[in-house]
Protein backbone atom coordinates (compact mmCIF):
# COMPACT_ATOMS: atom_id res chain seq x y z
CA UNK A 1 0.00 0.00 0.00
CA UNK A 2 1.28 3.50 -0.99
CA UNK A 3 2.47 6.00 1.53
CA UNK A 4 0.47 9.51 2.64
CA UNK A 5 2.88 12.40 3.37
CA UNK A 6 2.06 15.82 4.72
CA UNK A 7 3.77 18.78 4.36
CA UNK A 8 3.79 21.53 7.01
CA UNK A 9 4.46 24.18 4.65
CA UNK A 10 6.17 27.33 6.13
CA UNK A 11 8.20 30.86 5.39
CA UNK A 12 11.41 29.59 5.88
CA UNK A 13 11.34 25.69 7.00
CA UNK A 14 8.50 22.85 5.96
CA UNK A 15 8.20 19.64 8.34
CA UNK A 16 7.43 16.52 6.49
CA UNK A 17 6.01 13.67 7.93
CA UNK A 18 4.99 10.47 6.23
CA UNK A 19 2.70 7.31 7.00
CA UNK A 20 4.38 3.70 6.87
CA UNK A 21 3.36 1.69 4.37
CA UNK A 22 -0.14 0.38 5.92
CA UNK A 23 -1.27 3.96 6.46
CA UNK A 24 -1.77 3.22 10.16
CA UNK A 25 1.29 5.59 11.81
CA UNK A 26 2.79 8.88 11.03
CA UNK A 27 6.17 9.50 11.70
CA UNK A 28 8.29 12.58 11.38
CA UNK A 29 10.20 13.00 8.33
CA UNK A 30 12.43 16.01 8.03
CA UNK A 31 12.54 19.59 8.33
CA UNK A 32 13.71 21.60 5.55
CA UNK A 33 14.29 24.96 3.59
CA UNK A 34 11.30 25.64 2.39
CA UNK A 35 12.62 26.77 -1.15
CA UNK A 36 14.14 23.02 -1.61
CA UNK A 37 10.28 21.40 -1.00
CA UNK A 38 10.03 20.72 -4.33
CA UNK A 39 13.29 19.33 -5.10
CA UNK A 40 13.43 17.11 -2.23
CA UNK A 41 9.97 15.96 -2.92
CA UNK A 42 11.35 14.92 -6.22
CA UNK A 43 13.64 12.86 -4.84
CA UNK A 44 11.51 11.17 -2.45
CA UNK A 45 8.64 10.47 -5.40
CA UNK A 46 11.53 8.98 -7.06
CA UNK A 47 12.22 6.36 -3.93
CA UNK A 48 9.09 5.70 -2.18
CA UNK A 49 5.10 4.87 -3.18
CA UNK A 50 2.98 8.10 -2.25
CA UNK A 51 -0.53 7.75 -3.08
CA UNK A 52 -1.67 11.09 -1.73
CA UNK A 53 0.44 14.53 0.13
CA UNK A 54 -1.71 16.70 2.91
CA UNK A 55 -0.48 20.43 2.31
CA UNK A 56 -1.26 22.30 5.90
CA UNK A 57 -3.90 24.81 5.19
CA UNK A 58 -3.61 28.00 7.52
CA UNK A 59 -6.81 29.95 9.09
CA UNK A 60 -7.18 32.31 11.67
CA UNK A 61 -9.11 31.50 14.87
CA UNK A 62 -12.26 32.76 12.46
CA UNK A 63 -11.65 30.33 10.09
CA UNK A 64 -10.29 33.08 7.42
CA UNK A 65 -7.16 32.46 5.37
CA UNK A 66 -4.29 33.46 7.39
CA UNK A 67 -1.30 36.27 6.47
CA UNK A 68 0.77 33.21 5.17
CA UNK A 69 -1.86 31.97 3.09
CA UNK A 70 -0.55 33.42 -0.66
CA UNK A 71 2.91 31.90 0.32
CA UNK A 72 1.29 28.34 0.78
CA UNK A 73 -0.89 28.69 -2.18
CA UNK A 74 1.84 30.05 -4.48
CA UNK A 75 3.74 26.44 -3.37
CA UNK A 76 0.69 24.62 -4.00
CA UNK A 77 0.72 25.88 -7.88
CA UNK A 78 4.63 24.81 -8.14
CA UNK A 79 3.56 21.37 -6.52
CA UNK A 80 0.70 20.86 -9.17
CA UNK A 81 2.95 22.02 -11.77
CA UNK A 82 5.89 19.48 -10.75
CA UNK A 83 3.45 16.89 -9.52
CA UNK A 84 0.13 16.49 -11.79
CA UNK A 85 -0.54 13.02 -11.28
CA UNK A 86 -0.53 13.23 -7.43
CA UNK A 87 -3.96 13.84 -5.24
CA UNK A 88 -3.41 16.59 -2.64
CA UNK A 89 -5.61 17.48 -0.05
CA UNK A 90 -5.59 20.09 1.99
CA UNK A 91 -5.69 20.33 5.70
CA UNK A 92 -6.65 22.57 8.31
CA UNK A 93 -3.50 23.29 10.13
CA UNK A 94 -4.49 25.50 13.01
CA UNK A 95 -3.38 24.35 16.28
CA UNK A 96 -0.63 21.93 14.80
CA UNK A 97 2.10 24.15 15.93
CA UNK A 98 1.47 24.85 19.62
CA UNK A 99 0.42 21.04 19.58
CA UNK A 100 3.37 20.15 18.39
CA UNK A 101 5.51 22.41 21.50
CA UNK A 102 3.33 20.90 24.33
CA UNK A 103 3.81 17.57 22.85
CA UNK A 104 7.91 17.96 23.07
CA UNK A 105 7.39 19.49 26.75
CA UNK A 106 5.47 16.59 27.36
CA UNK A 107 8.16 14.35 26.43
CA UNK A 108 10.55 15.92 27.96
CA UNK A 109 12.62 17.92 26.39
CA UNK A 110 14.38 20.51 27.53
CA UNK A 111 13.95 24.30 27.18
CA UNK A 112 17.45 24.52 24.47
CA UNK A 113 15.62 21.34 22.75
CA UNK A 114 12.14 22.90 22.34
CA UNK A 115 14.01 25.79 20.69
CA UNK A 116 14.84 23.83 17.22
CA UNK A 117 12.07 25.28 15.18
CA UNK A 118 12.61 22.74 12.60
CA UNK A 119 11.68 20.50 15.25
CA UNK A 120 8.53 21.70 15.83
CA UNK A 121 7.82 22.07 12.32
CA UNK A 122 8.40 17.99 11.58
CA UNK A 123 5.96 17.44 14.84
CA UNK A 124 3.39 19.75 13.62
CA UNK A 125 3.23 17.93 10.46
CA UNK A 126 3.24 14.66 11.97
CA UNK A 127 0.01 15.61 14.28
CA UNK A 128 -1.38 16.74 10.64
CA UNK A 129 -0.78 13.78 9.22
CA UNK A 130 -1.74 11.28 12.04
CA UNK A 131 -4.92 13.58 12.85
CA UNK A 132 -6.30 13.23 9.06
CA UNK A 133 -5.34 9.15 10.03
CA UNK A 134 -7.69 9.24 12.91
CA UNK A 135 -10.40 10.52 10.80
CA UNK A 136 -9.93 8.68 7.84
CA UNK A 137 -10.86 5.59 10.57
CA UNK A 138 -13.87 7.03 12.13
C-alpha cells in the first residue's frame, strides 16, 4: 500500500512527515528549507510509493485564510505544476504548531531542545498527518 505524506508548509522551513506503508502511523520525516520542498519531494517520489500529500492549510481563529496563506498557495501551484498526477488534499492546520511544542514538553525535552524550530515544524506535520489518520478511521 502507498504512503500519505504531509507537508507543514512554512516561510522559511516545511516539516514533512509520512505514514508507513499500511497507512496506520505517522512518523516525522524532516525539516527543511522551504525553497528546496520541491526538489526534495522529487527525490523522495523517485524512492518511495505516495498515493496522496496533505499540504497544511492555515486559518485564523475565524476560520479566514491566514497572512501566510498566498505563500502556501503560491507552493501549491509549483507542486501541481511538478506533480500532476498526485492527489493533494488540503488540511486545516491551526493548532498543529502549539500542539506540536506541548507535545515535546510533554516528552521531555528541555527548554534549548524545544528551541529547534525545525523540530517543531516535523511534529506539527506529523500531528497533521496522524490527525487526518484518525479521521480517515472514524
Amino acid at each position: 500500500m502507498p504512503r500519505i505524506l504531509a507537508i507543514d508548509y512554512g516561510m522559511k522551513r516545511t516539516g514533512i512527515a509520512v505514514t508507513d506503508e499500511l497507512q496506520i502511523i505517522a512518523s516525522g520525516l524532516t525539516t527543511i528549507p522551504s525553497e528546496t520542498a520541491i526538489t526534495f519531494l522529487k527525490d523522495y517520489f523517485s524512492k518511495e510509493n505516495v498515493a496522496k500529500v496533505l499540504i497544511g492549510e492555515p486559518k485564523q481563529m475565524n476560520g479566514q485564510p491566514s497572512e501566510s496563506t498566498p505563500v502556501i498557495e503560491k507552493f501549491v501551484a509549483n507542486f501541481v505544476t511538478a506533480f500532476p498526477e498526485m492527489k493533494i488534499e488540503r488540511v486545516d492546520e491551526r493548532f498543529t504548531s502549539k500542539m506540536a511544542f506541548q507535545t515535546m514538553i510533554d516528552s521531555g525535552l528541555s527548554k534549548k531542545q524545544r528551541q529547534n524550530k525545525g523540530l517543531v515544524d516535523e511534529i506539527a506535520a506529523t500531528i497533521l498527518l496522524q490527525d487526518y489518520l484518525t479521521r480517515k478511521m472514524i
